[in-house]
Protein backbone atom coordinates (compact mmCIF):
# COMPACT_ATOMS: atom_id res chain seq x y z
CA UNK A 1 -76.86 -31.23 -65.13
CA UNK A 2 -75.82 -31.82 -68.67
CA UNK A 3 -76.28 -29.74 -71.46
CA UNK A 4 -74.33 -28.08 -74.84
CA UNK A 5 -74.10 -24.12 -75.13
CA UNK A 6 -72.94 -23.00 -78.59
CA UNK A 7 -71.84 -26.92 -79.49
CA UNK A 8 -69.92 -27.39 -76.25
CA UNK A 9 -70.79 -29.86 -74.02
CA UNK A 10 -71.31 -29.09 -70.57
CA UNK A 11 -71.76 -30.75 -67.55
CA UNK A 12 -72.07 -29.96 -64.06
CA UNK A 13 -71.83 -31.66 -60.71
CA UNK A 14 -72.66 -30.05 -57.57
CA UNK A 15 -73.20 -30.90 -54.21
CA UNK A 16 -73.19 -29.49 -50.66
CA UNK A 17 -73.47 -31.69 -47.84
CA UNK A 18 -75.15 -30.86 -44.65
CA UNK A 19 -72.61 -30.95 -42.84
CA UNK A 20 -69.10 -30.26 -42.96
CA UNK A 21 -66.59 -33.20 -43.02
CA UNK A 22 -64.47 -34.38 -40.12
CA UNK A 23 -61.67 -32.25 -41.19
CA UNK A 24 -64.36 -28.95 -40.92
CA UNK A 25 -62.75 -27.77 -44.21
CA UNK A 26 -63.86 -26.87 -47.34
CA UNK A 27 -63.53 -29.61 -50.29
CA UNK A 28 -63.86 -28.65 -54.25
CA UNK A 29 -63.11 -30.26 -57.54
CA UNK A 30 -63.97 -28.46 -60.90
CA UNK A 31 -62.79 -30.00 -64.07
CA UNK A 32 -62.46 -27.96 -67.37
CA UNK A 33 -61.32 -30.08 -70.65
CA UNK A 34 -60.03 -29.00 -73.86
CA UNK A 35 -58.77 -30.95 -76.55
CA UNK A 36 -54.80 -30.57 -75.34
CA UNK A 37 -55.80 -30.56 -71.55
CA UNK A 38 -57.60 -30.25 -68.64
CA UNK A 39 -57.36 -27.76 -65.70
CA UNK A 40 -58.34 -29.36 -62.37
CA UNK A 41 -59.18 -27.22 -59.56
CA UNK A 42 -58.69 -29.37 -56.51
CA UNK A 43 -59.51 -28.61 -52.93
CA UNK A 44 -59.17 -31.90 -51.06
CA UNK A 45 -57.35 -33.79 -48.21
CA UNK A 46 -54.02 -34.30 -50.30
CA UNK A 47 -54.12 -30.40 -51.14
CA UNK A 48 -54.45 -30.04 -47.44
CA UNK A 49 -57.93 -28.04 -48.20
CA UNK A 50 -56.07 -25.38 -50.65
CA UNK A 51 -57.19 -24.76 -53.93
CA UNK A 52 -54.41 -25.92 -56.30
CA UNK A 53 -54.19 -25.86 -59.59
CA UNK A 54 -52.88 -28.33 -62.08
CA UNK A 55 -53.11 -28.86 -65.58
CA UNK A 56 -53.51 -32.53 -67.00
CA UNK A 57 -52.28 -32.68 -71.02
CA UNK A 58 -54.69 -34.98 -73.01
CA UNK A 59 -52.05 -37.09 -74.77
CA UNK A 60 -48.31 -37.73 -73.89
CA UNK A 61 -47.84 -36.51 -77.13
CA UNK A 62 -49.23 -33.05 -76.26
CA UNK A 63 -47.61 -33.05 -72.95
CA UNK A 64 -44.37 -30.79 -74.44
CA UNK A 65 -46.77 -28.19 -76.08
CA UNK A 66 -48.85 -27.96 -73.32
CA UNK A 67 -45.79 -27.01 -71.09
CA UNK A 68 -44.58 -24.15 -73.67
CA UNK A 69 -47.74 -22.37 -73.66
CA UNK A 70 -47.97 -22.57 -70.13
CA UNK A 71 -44.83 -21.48 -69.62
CA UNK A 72 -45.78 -18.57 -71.76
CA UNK A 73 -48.11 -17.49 -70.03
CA UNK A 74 -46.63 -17.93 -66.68
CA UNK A 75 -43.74 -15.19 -67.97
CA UNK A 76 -46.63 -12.98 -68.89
CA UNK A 77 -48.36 -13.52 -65.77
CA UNK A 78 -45.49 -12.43 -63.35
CA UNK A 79 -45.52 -8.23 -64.82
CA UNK A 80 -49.47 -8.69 -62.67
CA UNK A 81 -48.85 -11.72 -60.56
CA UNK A 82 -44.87 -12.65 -59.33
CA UNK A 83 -44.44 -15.27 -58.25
CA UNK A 84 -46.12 -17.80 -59.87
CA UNK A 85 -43.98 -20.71 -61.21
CA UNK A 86 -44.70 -23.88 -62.81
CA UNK A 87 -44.41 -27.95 -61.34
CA UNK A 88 -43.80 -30.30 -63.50
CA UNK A 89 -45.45 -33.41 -61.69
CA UNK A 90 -45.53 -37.06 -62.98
CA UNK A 91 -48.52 -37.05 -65.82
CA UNK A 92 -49.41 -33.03 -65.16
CA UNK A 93 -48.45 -29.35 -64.35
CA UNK A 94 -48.80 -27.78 -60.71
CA UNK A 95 -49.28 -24.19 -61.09
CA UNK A 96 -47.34 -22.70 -57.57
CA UNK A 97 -48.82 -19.68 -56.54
CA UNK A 98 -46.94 -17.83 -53.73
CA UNK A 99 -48.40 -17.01 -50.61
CA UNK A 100 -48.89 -13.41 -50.79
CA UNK A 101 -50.90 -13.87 -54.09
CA UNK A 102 -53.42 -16.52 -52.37
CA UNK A 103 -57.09 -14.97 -50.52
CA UNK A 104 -58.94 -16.61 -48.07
CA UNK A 105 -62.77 -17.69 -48.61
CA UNK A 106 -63.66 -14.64 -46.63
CA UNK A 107 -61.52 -12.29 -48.66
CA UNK A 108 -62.78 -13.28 -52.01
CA UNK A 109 -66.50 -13.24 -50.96
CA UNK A 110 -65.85 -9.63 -49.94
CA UNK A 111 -64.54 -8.73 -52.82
CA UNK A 112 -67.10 -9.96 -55.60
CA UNK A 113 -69.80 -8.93 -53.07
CA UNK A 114 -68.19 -5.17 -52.99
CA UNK A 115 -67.98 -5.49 -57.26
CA UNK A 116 -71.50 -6.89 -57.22
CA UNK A 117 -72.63 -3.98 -55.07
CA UNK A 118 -70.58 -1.59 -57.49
CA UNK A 119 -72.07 -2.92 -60.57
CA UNK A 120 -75.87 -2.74 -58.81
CA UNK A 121 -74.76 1.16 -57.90
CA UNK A 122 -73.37 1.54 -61.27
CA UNK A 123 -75.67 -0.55 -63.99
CA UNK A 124 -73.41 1.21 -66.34
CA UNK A 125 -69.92 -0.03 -65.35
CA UNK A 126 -70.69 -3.30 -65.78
CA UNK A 127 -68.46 -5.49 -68.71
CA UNK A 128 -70.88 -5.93 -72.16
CA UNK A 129 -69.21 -9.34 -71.85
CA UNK A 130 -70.87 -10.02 -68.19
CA UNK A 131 -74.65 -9.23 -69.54
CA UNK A 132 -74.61 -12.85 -71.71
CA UNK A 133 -72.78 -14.51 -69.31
CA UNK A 134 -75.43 -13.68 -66.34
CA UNK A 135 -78.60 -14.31 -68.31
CA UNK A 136 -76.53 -17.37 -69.59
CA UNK A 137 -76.57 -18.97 -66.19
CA UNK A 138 -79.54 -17.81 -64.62
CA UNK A 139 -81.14 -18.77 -67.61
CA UNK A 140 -79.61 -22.89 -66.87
CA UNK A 141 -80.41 -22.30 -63.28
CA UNK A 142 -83.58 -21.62 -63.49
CA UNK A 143 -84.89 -23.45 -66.14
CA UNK A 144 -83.04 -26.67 -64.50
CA UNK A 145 -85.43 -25.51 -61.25
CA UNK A 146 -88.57 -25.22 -63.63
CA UNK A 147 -87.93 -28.92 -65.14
CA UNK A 148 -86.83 -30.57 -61.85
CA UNK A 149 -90.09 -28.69 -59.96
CA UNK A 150 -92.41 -30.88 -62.97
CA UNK A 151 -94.36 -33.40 -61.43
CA UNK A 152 -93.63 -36.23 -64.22
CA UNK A 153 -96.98 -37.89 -65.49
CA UNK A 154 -97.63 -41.63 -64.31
CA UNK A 155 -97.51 -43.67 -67.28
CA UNK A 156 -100.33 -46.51 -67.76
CA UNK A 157 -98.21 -50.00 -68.11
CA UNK A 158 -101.23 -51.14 -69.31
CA UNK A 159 -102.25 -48.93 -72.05
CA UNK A 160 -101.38 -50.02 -75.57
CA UNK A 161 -98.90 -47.11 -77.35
């Protein structure tokens, strides 16, 4: 699905397969760019099926601002989350985060599934900035159903336009 929300273009690829591949693990790739870099969430057989994250600068030129402001925000980061230090790989940054900082699948559906049921308990609590967001998405989701669900009208080769 491609589309542009408030001039920025978005595009999304998804797919689940039927079944799982030979390795029985889990496999993701999500790609966000900016005009200094990208952040790649990978998931694959080289990350040995760990989410990893790395952060591609657009230009070699950007490449020694991009690692400042990371490193930035890596220092802040380590008051909430120690631990956390910073690759530098050939062409992009490998964000290390320690073991004890890491959740499984399981553990993090628990926990937005506990939040969700908090926020259903609690319409109250939840963030003004999470109302948009939601209608937002189901808003692409289900409109993307709606168009997809049209049966597309037969066009007459024949008929003169």
């Amino acid at each position: 699905m491609s589309y542009t929300l408030r001039g920025i273009h978005v595009k999304l690829k998804v797919k689940w397969d039927f079944e799982a591949q030979s390795s029985g693990s889990d496999s993701q790739l999500a790609i966000f760019r900016g005009s200094k870099s990208r952040v790649e969430v990978r998931q694959g057989k080289e990350e040995q099926y760990r989410s990893e994250l790395f952060i591609v600068p657009a230009t070699d030129e950007a490449k020694a601002g991009v690692r400042d402001a990371l490193s930035k925000r890596i220092e802040a980061f380590q008051k909430f989350y120690p631990g956390i230090t910073l690759d530098e790989q050939a062409g992009r940054f490998h964000i290390l985060i320690p073991e004890a900082l890491r959740t499984s699948h399981e553990q993090n559906f628990a926990l937005v599934c506990r939040r969700f049921l908090d926020y259903v308990r609690h319409p109250k609590s939840l963030p003004a900035w999470e109302k948009p967001n939601m209608l937002a998405k189901y808003y692409v989701t289900t409109k993307g159903i709606e168009l997809a669900r049209q049966k597309a009208k037969p066009s007459n080769p024949w008929k003169p336009r």
